[in-house]
Every structure is written in structure tokens, then in C-alpha cells.
Protein backbone atom coordinates (compact mmCIF):
# COMPACT_ATOMS: atom_id res chain seq x y z
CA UNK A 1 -23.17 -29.00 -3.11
CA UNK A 2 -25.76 -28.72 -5.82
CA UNK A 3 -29.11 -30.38 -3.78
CA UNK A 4 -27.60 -31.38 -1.20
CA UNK A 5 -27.48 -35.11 0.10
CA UNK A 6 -30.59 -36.25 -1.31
CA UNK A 7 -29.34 -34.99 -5.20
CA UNK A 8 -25.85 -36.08 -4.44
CA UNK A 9 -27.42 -39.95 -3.50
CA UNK A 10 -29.55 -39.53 -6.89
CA UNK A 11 -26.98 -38.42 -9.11
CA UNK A 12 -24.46 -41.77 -7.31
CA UNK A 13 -27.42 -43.98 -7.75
CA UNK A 14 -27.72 -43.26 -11.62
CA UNK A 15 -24.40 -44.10 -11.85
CA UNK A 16 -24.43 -47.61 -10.03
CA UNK A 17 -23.42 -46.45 -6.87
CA UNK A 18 -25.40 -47.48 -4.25
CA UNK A 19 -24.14 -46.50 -1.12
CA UNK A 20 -21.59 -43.94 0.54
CA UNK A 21 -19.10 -44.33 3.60
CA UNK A 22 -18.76 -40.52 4.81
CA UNK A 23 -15.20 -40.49 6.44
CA UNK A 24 -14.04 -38.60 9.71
CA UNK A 25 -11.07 -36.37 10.26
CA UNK A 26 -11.50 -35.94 14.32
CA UNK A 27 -14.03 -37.30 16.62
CA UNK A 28 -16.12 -34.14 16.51
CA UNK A 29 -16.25 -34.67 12.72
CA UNK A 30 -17.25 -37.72 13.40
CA UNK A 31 -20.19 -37.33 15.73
CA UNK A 32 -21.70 -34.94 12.66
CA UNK A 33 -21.07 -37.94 10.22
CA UNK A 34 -23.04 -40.17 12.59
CA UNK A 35 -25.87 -37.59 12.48
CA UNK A 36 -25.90 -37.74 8.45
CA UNK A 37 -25.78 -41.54 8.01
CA UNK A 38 -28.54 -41.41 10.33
CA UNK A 39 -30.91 -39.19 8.30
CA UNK A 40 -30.19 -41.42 4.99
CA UNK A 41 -30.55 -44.50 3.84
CA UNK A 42 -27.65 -46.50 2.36
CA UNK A 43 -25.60 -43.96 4.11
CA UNK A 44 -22.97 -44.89 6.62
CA UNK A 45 -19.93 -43.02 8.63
CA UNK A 46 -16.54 -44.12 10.43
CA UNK A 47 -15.00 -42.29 13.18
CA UNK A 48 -11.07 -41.58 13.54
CA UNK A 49 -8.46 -39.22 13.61
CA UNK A 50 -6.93 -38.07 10.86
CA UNK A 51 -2.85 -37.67 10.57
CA UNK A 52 -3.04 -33.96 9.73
CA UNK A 53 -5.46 -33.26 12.26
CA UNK A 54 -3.25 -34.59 14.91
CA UNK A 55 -2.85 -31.25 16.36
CA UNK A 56 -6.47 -30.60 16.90
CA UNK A 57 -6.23 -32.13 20.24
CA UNK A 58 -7.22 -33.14 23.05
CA UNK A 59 -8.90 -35.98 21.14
CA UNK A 60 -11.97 -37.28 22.64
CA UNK A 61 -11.63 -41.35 22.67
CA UNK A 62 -14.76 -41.39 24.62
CA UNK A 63 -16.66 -39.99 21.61
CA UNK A 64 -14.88 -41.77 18.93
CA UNK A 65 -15.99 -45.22 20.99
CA UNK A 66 -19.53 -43.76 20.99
CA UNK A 67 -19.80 -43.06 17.85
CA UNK A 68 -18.12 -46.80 16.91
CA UNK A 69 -20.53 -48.48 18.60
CA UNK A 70 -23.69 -46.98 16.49
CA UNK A 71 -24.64 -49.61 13.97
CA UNK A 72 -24.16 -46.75 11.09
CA UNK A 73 -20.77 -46.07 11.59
CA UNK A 74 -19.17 -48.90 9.89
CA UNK A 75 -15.25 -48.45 10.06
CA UNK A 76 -12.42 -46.75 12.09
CA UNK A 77 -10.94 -43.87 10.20
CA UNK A 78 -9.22 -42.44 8.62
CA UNK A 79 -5.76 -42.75 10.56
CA UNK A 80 -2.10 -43.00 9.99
CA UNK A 81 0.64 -41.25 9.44
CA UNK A 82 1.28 -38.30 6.37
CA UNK A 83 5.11 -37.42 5.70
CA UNK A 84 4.00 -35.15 2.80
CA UNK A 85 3.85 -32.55 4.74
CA UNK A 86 6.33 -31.63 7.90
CA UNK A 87 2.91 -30.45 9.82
CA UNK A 88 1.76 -31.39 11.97
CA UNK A 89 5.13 -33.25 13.30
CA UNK A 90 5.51 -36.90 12.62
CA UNK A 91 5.94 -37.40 16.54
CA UNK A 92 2.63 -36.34 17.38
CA UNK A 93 1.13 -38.25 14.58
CA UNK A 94 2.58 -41.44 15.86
CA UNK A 95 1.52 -40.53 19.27
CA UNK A 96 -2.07 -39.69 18.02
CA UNK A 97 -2.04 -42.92 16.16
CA UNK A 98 -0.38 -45.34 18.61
CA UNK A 99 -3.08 -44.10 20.63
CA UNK A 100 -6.23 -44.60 18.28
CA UNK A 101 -4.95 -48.05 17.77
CA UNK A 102 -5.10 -48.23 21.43
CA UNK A 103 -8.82 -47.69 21.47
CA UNK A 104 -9.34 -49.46 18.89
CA UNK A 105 -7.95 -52.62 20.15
CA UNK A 106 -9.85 -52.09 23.24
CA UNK A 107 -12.89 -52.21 20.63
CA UNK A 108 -12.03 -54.86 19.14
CA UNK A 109 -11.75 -57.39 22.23
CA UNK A 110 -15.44 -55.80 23.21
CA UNK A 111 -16.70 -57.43 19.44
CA UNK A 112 -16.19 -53.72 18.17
CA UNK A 113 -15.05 -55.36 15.18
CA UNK A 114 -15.05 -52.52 12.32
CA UNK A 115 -12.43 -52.71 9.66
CA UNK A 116 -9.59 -49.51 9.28
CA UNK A 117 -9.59 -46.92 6.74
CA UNK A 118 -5.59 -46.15 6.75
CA UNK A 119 -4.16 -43.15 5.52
CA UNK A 120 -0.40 -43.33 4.27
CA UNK A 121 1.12 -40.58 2.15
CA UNK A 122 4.91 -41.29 1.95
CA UNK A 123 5.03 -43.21 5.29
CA UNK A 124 4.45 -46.64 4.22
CA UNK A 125 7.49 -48.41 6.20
CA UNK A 126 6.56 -46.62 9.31
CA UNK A 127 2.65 -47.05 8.92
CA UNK A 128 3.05 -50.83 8.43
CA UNK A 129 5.31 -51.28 11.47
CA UNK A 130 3.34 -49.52 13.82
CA UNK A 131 0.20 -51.51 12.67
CA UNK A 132 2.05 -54.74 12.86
CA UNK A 133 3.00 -53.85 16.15
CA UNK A 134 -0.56 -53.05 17.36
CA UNK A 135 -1.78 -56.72 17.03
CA UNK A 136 -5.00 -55.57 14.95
CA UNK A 137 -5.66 -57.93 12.07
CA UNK A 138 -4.04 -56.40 8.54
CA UNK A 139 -7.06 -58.11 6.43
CA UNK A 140 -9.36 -55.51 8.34
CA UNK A 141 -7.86 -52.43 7.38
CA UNK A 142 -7.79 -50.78 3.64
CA UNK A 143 -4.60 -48.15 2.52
CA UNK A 144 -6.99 -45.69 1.16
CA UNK A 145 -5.96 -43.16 -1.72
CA UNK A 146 -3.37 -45.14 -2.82
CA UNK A 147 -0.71 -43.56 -4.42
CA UNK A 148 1.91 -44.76 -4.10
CA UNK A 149 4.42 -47.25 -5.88
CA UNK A 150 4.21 -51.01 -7.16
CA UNK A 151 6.37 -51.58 -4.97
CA UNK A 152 4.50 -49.84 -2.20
CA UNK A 153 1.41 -51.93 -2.88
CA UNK A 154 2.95 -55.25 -2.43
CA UNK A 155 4.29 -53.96 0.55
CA UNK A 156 0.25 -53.57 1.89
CA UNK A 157 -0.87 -57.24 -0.12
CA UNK A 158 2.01 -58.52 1.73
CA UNK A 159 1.16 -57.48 5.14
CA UNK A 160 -2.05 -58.53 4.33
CA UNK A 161 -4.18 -55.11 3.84
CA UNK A 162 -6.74 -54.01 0.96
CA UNK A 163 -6.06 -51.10 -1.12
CA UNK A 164 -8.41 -48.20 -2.34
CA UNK A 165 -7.77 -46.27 -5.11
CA UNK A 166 -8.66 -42.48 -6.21
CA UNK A 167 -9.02 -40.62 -9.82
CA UNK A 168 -5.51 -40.36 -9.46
CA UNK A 169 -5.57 -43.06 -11.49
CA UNK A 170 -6.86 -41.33 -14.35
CA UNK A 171 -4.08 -38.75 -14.06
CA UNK A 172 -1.37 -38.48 -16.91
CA UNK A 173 1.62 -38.27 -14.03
CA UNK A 174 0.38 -41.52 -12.07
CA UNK A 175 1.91 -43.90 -13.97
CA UNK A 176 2.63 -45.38 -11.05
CA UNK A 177 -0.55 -45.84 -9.60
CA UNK A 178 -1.36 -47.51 -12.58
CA UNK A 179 1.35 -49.91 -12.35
CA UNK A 180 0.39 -50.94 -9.06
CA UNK A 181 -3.68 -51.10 -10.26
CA UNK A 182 -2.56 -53.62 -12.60
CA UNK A 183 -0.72 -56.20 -10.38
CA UNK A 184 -3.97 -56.32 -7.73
CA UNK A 185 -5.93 -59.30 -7.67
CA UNK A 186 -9.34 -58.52 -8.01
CA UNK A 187 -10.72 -59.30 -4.73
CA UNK A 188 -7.90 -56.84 -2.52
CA UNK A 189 -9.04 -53.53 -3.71
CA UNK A 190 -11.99 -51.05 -3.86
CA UNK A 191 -12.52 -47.54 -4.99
CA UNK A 192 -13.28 -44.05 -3.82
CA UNK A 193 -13.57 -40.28 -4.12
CA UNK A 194 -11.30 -38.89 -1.55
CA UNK A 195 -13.59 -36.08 -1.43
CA UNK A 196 -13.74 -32.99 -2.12
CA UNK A 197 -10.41 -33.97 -3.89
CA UNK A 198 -9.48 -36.07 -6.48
CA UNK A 199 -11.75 -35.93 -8.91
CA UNK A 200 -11.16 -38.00 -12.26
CA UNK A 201 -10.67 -37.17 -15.46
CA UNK A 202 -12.17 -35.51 -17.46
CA UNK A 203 -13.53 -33.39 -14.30
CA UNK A 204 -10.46 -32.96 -12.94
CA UNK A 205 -10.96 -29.75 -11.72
CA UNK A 206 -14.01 -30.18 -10.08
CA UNK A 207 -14.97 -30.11 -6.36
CA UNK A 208 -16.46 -31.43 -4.19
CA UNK A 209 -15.87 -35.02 -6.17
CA UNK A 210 -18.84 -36.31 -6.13
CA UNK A 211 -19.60 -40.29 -5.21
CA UNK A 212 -21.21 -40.75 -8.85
CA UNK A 213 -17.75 -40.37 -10.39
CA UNK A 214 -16.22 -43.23 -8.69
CA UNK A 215 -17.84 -44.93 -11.43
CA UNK A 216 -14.99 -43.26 -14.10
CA UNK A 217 -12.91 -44.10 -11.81
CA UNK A 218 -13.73 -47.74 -11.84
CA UNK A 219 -14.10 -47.66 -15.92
CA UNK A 220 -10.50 -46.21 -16.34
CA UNK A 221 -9.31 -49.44 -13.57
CA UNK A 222 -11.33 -51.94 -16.03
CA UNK A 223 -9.13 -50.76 -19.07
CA UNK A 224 -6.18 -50.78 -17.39
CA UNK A 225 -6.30 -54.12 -16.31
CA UNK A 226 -8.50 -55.04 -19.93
CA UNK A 227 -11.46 -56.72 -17.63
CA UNK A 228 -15.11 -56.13 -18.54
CA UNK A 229 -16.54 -53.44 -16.47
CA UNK A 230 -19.59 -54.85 -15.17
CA UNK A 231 -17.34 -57.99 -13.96
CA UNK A 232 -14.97 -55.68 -12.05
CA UNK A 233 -17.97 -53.83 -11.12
CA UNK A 234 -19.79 -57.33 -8.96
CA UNK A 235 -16.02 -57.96 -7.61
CA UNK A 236 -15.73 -54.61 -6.24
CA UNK A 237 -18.91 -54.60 -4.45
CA UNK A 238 -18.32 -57.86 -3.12
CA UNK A 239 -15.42 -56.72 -2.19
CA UNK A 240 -16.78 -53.68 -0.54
CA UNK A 241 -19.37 -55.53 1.20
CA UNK A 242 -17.59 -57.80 2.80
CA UNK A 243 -14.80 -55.42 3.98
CA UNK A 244 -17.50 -53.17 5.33
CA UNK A 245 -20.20 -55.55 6.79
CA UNK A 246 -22.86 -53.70 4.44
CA UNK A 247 -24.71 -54.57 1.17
CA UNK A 248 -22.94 -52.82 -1.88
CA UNK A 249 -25.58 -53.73 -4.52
């Protein structure tokens, strides 16, 4: 990455972003997040297990919980359950997940109280009902890299989730996406790079995607829903900072 942190930070903050979650994929990941945020201002981590990394057991809860409990780790994540692919099986991601929630819950009645980062790629009936059934408050966790259906997204509003959306949505096949962008009220959704994937148009083709290009992904939201940018702009980091517990601005 051209510069590193410090130029990647620079190039985000001439753009209007002002902050970056880093996200984990195991708890080992996460411990190295922790040790990033840490060096960097306006630079936070969460700590989870990712569905595809399911396999990459035996998962260390104990870590994961020490890693929650640092003030710059600000979310659980990401989890859930990926149908996309048939690997690892969709037992052992439910297992791995049932089990995170676990932990999590545990968390939670110690005042652990950071939000969800859920990842659903063709499993939303089966992601919804094994959050329902783990008791943990929907309006804490956020479907991230949405890209799914209308359909699909009142599905999350319903249950009572937030929804984060991707350059997909600048993508001439995600019609669909855009569909569902356009229904959100302003105040359930937020944005994001999915990185190193996912980058918008026109860089389409370029990795890592970079935080600073969230903000064409945000300008390509604003004319898809005809709202002034700057206005969607405050919402979403309202938005973001309340989710999160941190200062967007």
C-alpha cells in the first residue's frame, strides 16, 4: 500500500473521511488490528470471526474478549454465515457463529456493549434467525456489504438492523443494490470499502480499496436517492457515530 497507514489516513482525510474501523477475520487477526488502531489516531479495530474462516480453528474466545475490552476496538466482527461458497461447510459456520454470539452475549451482560458487524452473503433467512434467537439487540448490529435484494433489506430494517453498503453500488449489474439503496431511510445505513475488494467505479479494478473512495461511493448513493451530498454526508456520520460510539466528523 503506497505509504503505508500514515498516506492511506492522508489521502481518506482529503477526501472527508475522518476515521477508519479496520475489521477482523479471526481473533489472531484481530489482536494485530488492536496493535494498528493503537499506533493511530482516529483509527479503531473490531474483533470476530469471520464465516469463511470458520475452519481456521480452534478459535481463541479468550483473545477475542481481550481484545473487546480495549477501548480501540469498537465492534464485534465480522461474523455470520456465507452460502456463496460451499466452504467452509455451513454447519461449522453456524457452530462458529452460535458460538461467537455466545461470547458475545457474555460481553454484553459484563457492559461489553459494542455493536455487530454481520456478514451475510446469500444466507439472510438463516443469519436473521440465529441472531433473533441469540437475544442480542438487532439495532446494534449492521449487515455489512450489502448486496443483496430489496427485498432482502427490509428483511434487516424489519428485524431492526442497519445496513452498510460497498462500491457495488456503483456497478452496472447491481441494480439491485440500488433498489434497495433507494428505499433506506437515511438514518439506517452507512458506507464502506470492504477492503481490499470492492472498489467503486471508475477504479474498479483497483486494490487494496482504499478508505478515501468511500467517498464515490457515498456520491453515487446521493444521486441515487437525488439528496444533496453534503446532507447525506452529516447523516451518515451521525449515523456512524452513534452506531460505533466514536466521533465521525
Amino acid at each position: 500500500m503506497p505509504g503505508g497507514v500514515a498516506s492511506v489516513l492522508e489521502r481518506a482525510r482529503a477526501n472527508g473521511v475522518s476515521g477508519l474501523i479496520s475489521i477482523s477475520t479471526t481473533t489472531t487477526d484481530a489482536r494485530k488490528a488492536l496493535a494498528i488502531a493503537k499506533q493511530f489516531d482516529r483509527v479503531w479495530c473490531s474483533a470476530g470471526v469471520h464465516p469463511l474462516y470458520s475452519d481456521q480453528g480452534p478459535h481463541n474466545w479468550a483473545e477475542l474478549e481481550e481484545v473487546a475490552r480495549d477501548p480501540k476496538c469498537v465492534a464485534f466482527g465480522e461474523l455470520g454465515l456465507d452460502n456463496h461458497y460451499k466452504d467452509p461447510a455451513a454447519t461449522l459456520q453456524r457452530t462458529v457463529l452460535e458460538e461467537q454470539l455466545g461470547v458475545i452475549s457474555n460481553l454484553h451482560s459484563q457492559d461489553v456493549r459494542k455493536p455487530l458487524i454481520i456478514h451475510c452473503r446469500d444466507a439472510f433467512d438463516d443469519t436473521i434467525s440465529i441472531l433473533q434467537a441469540s437475544g442480542i439487540d438487532p439495532t446494534r448490529m449492521v449487515f455489512h456489504c450489502f448486496t443483496g435484494t430489496a427485498d432482502n433489506a427490509r428483511a434487516v430494517l424489519n428485524f431492526g438492523a442497519f445496513i452498510s453498503f460497498t462500491g457495488v453500488v456503483t456497478y452496472k449489474n447491481a441494480a439491485n443494490v440500488r433498489e434497495a439503496v433507494a428505499l433506506l431511510p437515511q438514518n439506517r445505513f452507512m458506507v464502506e470499502t470492504d477492503a481490499p475488494f470492492l472498489s467503486p467505479e471508475p477504479h474498479r479494478s483497483t486494490r487494496p480499496c482504499e478508505p478515501w473512495m468511500t467517498r464515490l461511493t457515498l456520491e453515487a448513493i446521493a444521486t441515487i436517492r437525488n439528496e444533496p451530498f453534503d446532507t447525506l454526508h452529516h447523516a451518515i456520520n451521525t449515523t456512524t457515530s452513534n452506531f460505533f460510539g466514536i466521533d465521525a466528523r
